[in-house]
PDB file of N, CA and C in Angstrom:
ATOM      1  N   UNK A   1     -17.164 -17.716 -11.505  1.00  0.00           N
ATOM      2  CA  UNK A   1     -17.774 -16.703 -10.671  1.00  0.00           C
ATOM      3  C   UNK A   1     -16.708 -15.852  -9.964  1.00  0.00           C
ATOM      4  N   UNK A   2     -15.608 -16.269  -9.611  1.00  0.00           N
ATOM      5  CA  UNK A   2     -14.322 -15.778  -9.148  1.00  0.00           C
ATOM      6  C   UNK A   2     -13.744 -14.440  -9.808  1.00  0.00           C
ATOM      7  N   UNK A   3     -13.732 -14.789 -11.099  1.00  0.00           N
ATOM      8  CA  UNK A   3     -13.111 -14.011 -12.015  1.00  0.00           C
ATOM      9  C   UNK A   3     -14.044 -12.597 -12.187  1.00  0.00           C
ATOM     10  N   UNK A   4     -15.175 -13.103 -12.322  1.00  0.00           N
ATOM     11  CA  UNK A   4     -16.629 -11.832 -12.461  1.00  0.00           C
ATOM     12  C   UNK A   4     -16.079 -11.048 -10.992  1.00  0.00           C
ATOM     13  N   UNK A   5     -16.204 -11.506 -10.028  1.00  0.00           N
ATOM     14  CA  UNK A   5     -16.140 -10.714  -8.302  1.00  0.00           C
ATOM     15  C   UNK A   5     -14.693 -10.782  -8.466  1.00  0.00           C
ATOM     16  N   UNK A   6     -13.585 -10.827  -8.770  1.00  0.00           N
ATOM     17  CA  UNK A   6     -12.152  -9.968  -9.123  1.00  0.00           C
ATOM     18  C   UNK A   6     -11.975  -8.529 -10.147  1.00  0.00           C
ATOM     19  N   UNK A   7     -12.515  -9.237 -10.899  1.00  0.00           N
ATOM     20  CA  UNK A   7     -12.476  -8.216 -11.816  1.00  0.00           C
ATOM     21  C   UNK A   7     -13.201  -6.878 -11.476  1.00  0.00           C
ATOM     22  N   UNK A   8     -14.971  -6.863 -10.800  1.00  0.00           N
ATOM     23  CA  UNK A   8     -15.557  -5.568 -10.142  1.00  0.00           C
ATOM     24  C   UNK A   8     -14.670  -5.411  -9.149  1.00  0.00           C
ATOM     25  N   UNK A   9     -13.980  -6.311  -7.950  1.00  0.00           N
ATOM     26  CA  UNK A   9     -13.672  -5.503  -7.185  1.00  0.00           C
ATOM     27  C   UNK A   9     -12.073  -4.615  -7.873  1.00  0.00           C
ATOM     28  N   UNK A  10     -11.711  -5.439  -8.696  1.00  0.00           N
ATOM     29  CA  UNK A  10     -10.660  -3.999  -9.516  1.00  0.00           C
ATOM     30  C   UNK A  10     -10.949  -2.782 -10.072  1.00  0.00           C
ATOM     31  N   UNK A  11     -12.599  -2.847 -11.115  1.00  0.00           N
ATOM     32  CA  UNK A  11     -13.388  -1.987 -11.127  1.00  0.00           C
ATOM     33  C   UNK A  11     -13.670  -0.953  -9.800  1.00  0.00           C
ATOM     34  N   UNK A  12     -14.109  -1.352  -8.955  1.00  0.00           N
ATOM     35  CA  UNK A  12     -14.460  -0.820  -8.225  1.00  0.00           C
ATOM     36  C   UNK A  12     -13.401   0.555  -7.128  1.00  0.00           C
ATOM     37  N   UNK A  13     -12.327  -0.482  -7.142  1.00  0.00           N
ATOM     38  CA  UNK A  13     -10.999   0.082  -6.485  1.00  0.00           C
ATOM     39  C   UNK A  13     -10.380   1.188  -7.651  1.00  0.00           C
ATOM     40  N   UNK A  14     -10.088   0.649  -8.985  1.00  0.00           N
ATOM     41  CA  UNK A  14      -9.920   1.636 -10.268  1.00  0.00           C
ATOM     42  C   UNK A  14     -10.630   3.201  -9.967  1.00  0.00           C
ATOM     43  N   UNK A  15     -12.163   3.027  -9.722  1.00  0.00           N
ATOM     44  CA  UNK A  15     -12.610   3.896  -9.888  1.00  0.00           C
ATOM     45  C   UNK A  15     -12.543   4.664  -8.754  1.00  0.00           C
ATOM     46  N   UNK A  16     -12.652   4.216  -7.629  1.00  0.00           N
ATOM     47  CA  UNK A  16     -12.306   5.193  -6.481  1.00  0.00           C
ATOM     48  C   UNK A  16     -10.520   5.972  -6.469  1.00  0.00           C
ATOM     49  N   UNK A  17      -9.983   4.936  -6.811  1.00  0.00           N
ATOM     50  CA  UNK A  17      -8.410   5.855  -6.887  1.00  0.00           C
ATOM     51  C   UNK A  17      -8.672   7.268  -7.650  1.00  0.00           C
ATOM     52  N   UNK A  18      -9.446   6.560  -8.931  1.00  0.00           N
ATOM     53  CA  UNK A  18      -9.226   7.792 -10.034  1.00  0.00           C
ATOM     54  C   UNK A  18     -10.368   9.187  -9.507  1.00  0.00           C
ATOM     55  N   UNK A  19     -11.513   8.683  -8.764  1.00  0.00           N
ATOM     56  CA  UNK A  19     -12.268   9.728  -8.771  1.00  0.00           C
ATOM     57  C   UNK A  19     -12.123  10.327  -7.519  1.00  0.00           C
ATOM     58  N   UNK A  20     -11.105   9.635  -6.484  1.00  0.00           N
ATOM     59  CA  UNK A  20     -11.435   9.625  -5.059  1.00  0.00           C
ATOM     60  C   UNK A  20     -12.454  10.186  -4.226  1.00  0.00           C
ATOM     61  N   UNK A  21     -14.110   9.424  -4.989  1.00  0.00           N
ATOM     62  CA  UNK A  21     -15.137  10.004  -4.086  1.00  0.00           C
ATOM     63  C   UNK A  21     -15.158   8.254  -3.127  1.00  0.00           C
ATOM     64  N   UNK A  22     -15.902   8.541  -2.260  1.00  0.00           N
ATOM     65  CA  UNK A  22     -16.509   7.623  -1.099  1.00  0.00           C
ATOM     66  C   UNK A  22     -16.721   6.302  -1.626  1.00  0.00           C
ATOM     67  N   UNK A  23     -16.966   5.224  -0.828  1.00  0.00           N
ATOM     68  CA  UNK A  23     -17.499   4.176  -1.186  1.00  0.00           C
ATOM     69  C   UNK A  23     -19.041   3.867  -1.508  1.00  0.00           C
ATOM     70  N   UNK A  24     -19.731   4.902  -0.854  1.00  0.00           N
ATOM     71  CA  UNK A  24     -21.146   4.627  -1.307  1.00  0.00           C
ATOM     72  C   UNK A  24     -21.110   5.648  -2.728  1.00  0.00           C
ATOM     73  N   UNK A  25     -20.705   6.896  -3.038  1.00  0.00           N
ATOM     74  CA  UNK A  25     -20.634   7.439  -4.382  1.00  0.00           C
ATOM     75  C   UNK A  25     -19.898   6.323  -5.203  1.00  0.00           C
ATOM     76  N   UNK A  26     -19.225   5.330  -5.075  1.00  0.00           N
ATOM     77  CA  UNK A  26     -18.559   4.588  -6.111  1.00  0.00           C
ATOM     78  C   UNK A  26     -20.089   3.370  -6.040  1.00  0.00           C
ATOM     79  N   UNK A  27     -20.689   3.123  -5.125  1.00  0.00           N
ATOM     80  CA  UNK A  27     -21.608   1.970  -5.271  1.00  0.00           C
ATOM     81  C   UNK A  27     -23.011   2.345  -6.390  1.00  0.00           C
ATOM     82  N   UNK A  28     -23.163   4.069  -6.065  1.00  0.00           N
ATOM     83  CA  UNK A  28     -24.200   4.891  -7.061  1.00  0.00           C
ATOM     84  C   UNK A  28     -23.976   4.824  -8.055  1.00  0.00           C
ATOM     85  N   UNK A  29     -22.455   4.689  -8.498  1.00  0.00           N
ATOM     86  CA  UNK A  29     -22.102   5.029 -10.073  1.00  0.00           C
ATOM     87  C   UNK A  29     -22.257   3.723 -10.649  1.00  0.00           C
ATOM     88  N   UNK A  30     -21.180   2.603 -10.221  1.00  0.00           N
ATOM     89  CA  UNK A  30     -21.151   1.487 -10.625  1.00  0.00           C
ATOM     90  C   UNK A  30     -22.256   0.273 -10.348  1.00  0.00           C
ATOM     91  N   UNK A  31     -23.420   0.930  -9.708  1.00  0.00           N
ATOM     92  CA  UNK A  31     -24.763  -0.270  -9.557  1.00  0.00           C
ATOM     93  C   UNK A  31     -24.203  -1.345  -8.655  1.00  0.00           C
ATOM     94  N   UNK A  32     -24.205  -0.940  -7.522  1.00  0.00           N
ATOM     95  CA  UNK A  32     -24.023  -1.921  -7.021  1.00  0.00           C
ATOM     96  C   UNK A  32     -24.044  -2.096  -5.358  1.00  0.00           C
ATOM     97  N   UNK A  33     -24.084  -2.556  -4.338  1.00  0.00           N
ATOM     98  CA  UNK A  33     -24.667  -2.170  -3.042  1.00  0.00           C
ATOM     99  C   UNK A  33     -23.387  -1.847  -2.497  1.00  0.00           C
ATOM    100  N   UNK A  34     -23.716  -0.599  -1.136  1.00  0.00           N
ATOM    101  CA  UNK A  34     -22.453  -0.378  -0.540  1.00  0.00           C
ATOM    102  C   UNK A  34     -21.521  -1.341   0.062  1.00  0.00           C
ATOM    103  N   UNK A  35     -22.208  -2.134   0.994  1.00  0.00           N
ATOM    104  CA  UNK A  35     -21.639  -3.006   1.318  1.00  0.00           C
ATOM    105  C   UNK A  35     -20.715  -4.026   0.158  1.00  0.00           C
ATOM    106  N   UNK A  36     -21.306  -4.439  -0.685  1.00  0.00           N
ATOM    107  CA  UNK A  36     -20.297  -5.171  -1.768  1.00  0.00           C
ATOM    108  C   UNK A  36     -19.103  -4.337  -2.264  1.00  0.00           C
ATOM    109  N   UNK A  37     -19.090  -3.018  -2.498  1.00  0.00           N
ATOM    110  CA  UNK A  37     -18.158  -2.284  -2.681  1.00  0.00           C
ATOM    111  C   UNK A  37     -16.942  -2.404  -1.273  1.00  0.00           C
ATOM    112  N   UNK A  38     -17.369  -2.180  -0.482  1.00  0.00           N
ATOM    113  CA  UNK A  38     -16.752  -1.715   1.052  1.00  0.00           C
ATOM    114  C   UNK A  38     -15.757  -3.292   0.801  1.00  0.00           C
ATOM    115  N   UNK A  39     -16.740  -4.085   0.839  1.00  0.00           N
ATOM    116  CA  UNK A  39     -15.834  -5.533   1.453  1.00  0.00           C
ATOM    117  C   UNK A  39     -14.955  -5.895  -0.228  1.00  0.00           C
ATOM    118  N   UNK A  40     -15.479  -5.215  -1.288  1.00  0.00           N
ATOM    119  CA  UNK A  40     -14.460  -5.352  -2.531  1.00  0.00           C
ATOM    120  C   UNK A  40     -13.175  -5.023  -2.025  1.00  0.00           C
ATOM    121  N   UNK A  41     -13.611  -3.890  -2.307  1.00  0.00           N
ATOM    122  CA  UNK A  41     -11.961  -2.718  -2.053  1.00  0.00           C
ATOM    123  C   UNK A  41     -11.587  -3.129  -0.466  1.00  0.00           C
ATOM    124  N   UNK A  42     -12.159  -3.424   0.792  1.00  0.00           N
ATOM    125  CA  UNK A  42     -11.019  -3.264   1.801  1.00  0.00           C
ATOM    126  C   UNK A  42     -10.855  -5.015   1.991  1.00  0.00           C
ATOM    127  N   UNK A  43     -11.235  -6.330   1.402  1.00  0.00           N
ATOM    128  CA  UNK A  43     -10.953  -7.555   1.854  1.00  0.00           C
ATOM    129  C   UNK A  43     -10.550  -8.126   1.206  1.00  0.00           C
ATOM    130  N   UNK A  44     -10.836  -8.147  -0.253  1.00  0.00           N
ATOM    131  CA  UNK A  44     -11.081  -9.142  -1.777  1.00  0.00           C
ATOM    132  C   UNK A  44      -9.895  -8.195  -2.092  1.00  0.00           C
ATOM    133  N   UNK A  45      -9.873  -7.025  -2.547  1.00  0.00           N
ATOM    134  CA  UNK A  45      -8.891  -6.295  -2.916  1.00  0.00           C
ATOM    135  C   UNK A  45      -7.402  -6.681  -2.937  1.00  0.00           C
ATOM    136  N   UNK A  46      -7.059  -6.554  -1.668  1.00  0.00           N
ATOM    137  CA  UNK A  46      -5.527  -7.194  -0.787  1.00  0.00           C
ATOM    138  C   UNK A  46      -5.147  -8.642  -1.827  1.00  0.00           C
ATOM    139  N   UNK A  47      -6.091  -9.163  -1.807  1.00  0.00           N
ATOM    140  CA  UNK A  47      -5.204 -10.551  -2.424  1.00  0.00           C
ATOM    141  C   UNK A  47      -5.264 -10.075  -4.173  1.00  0.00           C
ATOM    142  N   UNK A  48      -5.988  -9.521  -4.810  1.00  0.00           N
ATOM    143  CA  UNK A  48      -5.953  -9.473  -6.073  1.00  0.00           C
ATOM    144  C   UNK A  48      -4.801  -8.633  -6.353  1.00  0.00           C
ATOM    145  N   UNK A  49      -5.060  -7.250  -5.904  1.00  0.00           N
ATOM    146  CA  UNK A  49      -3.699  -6.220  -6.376  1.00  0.00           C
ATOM    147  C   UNK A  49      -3.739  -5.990  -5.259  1.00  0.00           C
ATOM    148  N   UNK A  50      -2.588  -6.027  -4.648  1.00  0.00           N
ATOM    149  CA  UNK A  50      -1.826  -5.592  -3.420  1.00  0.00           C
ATOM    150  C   UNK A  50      -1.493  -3.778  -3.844  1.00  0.00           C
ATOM    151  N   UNK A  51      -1.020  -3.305  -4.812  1.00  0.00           N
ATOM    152  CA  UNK A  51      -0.836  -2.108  -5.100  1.00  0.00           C
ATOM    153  C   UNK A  51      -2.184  -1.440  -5.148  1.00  0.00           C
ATOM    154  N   UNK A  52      -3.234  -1.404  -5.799  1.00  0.00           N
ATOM    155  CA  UNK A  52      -4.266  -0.934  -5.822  1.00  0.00           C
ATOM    156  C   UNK A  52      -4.742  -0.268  -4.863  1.00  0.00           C
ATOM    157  N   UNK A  53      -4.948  -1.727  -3.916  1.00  0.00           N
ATOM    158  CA  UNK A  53      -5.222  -1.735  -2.664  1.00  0.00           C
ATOM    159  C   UNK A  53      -4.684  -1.011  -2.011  1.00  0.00           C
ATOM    160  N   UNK A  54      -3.555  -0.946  -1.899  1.00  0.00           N
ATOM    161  CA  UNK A  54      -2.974   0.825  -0.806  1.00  0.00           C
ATOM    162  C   UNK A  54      -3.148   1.684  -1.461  1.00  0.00           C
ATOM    163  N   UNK A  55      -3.408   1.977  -2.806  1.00  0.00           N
ATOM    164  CA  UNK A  55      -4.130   3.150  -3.206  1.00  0.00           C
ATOM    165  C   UNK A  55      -5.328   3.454  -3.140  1.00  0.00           C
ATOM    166  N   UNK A  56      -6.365   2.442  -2.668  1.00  0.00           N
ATOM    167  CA  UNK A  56      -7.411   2.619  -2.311  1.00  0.00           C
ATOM    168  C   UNK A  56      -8.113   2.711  -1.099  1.00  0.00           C
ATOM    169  N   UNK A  57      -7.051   2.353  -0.265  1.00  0.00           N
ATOM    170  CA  UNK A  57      -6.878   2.522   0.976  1.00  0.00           C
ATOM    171  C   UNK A  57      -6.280   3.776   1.550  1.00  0.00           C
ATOM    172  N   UNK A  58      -5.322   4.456   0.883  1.00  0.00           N
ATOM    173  CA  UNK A  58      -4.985   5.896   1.009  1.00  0.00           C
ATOM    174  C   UNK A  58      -6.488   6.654   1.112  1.00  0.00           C
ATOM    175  N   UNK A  59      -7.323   6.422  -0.036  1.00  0.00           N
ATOM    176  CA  UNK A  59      -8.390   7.812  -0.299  1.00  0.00           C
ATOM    177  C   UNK A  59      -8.865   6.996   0.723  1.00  0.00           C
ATOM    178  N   UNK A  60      -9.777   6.010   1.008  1.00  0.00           N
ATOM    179  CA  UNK A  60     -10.850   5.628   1.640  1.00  0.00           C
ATOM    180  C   UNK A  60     -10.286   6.201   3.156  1.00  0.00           C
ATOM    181  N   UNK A  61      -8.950   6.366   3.550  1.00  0.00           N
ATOM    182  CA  UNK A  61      -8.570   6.770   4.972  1.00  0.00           C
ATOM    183  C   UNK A  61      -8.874   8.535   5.066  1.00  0.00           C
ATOM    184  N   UNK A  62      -8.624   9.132   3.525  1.00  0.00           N
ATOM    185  CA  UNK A  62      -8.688  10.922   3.296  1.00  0.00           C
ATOM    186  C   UNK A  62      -9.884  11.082   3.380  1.00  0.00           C
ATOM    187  N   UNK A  63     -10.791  10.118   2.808  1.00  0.00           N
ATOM    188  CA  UNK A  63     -12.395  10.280   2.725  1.00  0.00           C
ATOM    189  C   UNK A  63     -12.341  10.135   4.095  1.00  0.00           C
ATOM    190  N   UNK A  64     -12.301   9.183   4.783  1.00  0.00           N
ATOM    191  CA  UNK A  64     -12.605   8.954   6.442  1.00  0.00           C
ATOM    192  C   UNK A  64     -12.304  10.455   7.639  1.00  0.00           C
ATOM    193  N   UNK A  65     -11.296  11.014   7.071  1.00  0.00           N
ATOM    194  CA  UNK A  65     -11.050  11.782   7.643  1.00  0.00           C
ATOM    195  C   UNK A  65     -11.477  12.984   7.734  1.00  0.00           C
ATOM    196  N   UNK A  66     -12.100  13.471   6.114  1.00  0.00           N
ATOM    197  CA  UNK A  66     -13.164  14.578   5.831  1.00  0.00           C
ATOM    198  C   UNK A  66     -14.436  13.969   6.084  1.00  0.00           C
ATOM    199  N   UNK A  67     -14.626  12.853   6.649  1.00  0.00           N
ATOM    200  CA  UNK A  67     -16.395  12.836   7.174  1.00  0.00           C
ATOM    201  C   UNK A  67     -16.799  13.806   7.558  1.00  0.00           C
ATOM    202  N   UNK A  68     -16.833  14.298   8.723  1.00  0.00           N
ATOM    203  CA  UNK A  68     -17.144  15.077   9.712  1.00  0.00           C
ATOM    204  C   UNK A  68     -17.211  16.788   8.899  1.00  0.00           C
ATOM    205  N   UNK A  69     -16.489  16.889   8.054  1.00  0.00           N
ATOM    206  CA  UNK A  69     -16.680  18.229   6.806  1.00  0.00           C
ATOM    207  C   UNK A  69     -17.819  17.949   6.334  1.00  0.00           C
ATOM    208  N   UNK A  70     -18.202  17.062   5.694  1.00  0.00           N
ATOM    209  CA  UNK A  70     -18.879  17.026   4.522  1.00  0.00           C
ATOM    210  C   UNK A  70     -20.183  16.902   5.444  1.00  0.00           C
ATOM    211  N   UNK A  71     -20.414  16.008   6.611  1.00  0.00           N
ATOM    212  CA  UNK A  71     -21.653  15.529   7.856  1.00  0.00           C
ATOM    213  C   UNK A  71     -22.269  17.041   7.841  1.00  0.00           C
ATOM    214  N   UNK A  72     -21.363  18.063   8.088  1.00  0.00           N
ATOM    215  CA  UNK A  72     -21.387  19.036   8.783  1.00  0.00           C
ATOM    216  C   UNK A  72     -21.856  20.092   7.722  1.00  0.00           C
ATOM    217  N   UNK A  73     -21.183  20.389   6.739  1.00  0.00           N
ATOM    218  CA  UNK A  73     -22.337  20.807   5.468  1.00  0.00           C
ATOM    219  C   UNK A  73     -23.204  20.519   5.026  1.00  0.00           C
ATOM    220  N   UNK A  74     -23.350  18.964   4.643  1.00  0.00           N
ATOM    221  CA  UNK A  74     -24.275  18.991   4.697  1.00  0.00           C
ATOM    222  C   UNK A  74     -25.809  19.069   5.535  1.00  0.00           C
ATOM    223  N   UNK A  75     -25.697  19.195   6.825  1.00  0.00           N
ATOM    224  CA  UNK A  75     -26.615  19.270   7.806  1.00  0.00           C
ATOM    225  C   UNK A  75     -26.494  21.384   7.429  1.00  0.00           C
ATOM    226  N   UNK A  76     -25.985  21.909   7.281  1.00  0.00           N
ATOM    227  CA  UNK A  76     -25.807  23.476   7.092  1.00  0.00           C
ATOM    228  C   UNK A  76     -26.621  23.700   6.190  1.00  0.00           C
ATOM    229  N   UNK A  77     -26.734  22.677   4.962  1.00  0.00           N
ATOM    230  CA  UNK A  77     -27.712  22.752   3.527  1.00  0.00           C
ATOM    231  C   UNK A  77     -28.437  22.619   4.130  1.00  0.00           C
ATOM    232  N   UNK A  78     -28.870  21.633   4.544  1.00  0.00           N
ATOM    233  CA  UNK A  78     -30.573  21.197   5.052  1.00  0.00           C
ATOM    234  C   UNK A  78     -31.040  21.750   5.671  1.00  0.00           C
ATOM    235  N   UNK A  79     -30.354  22.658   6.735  1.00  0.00           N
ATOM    236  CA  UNK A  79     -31.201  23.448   7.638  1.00  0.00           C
ATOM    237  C   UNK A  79     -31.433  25.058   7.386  1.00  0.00           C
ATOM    238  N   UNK A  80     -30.352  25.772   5.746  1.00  0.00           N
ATOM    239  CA  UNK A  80     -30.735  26.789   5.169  1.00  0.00           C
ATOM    240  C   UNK A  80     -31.645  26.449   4.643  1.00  0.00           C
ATOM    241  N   UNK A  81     -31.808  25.278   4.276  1.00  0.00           N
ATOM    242  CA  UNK A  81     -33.094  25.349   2.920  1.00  0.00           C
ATOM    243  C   UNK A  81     -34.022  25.273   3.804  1.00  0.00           C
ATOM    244  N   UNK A  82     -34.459  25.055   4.766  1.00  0.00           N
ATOM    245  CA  UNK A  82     -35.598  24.690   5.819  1.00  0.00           C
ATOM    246  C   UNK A  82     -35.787  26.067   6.142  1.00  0.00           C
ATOM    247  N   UNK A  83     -34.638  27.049   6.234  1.00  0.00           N
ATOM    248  CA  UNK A  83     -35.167  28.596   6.954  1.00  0.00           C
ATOM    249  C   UNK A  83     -35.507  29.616   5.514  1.00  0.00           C
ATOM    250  N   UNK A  84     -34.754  28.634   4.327  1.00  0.00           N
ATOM    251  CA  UNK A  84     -35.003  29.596   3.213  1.00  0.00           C
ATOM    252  C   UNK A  84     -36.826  29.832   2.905  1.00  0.00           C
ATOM    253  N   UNK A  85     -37.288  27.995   3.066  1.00  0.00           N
ATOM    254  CA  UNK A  85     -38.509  27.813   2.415  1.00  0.00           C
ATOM    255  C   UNK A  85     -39.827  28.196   3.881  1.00  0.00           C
ATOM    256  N   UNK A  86     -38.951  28.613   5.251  1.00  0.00           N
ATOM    257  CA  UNK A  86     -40.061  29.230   5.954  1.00  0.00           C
ATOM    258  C   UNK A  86     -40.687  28.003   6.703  1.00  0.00           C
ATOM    259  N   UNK A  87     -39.517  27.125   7.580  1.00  0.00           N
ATOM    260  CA  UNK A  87     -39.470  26.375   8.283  1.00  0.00           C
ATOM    261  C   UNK A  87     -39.100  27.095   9.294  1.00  0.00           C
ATOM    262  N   UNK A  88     -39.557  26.366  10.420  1.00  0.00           N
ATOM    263  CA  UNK A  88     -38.579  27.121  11.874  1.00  0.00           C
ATOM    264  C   UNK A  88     -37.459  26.772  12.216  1.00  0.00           C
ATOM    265  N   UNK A  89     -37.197  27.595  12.476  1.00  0.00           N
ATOM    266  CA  UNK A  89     -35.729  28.276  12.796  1.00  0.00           C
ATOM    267  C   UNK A  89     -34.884  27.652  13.824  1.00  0.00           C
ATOM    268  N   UNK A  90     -35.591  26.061  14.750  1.00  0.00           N
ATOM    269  CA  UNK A  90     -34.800  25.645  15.884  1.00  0.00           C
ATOM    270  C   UNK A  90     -34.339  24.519  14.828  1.00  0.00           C
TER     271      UNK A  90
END
């Protein structure tokens, strides 16, 4: 059972380096819950590949840091489409 939960969380870390989207976009792609991803890549990670792991820890800190971009557009979408389709305007 060890080997199965090493191996996704390398999967898991693999794929965020290469795509550097979020941890819940890596949980959508690869089937699997956010939380199991999160505690892959930032706990389980460290002891399997130590290298990985600061590469996956690099994006997950760049992602952390564009939260507040992306929070913020997207709340900009939701509330054009609400004035596009003839919602009010507060």
């Amino acid at each position: 059972m060890w080997k199965e939960i090493e191996e996704r969380a390398k999967r898991n870390g693999e794929y965020i380096v290469a795509t550097g989207c979020t941890v819940r976009t890596c949980a959508e792609m690869l089937g699997a819950s956010k939380s199991t991803v999160h505690k892959d890549v930032t706990e389980r990670l460290m002891f399997i590949d130590w290298e990985l792991y600061l590469k996956v820890k690099e994006v997950l800190e760049k992602n952390l840091s564009e939260r507040h971009l992306r929070g913020g557009e997207s709340t900009r979408r939701k509330y054009g489409k609400k004035r596009q389709d003839g919602g009010s305007s507060c």
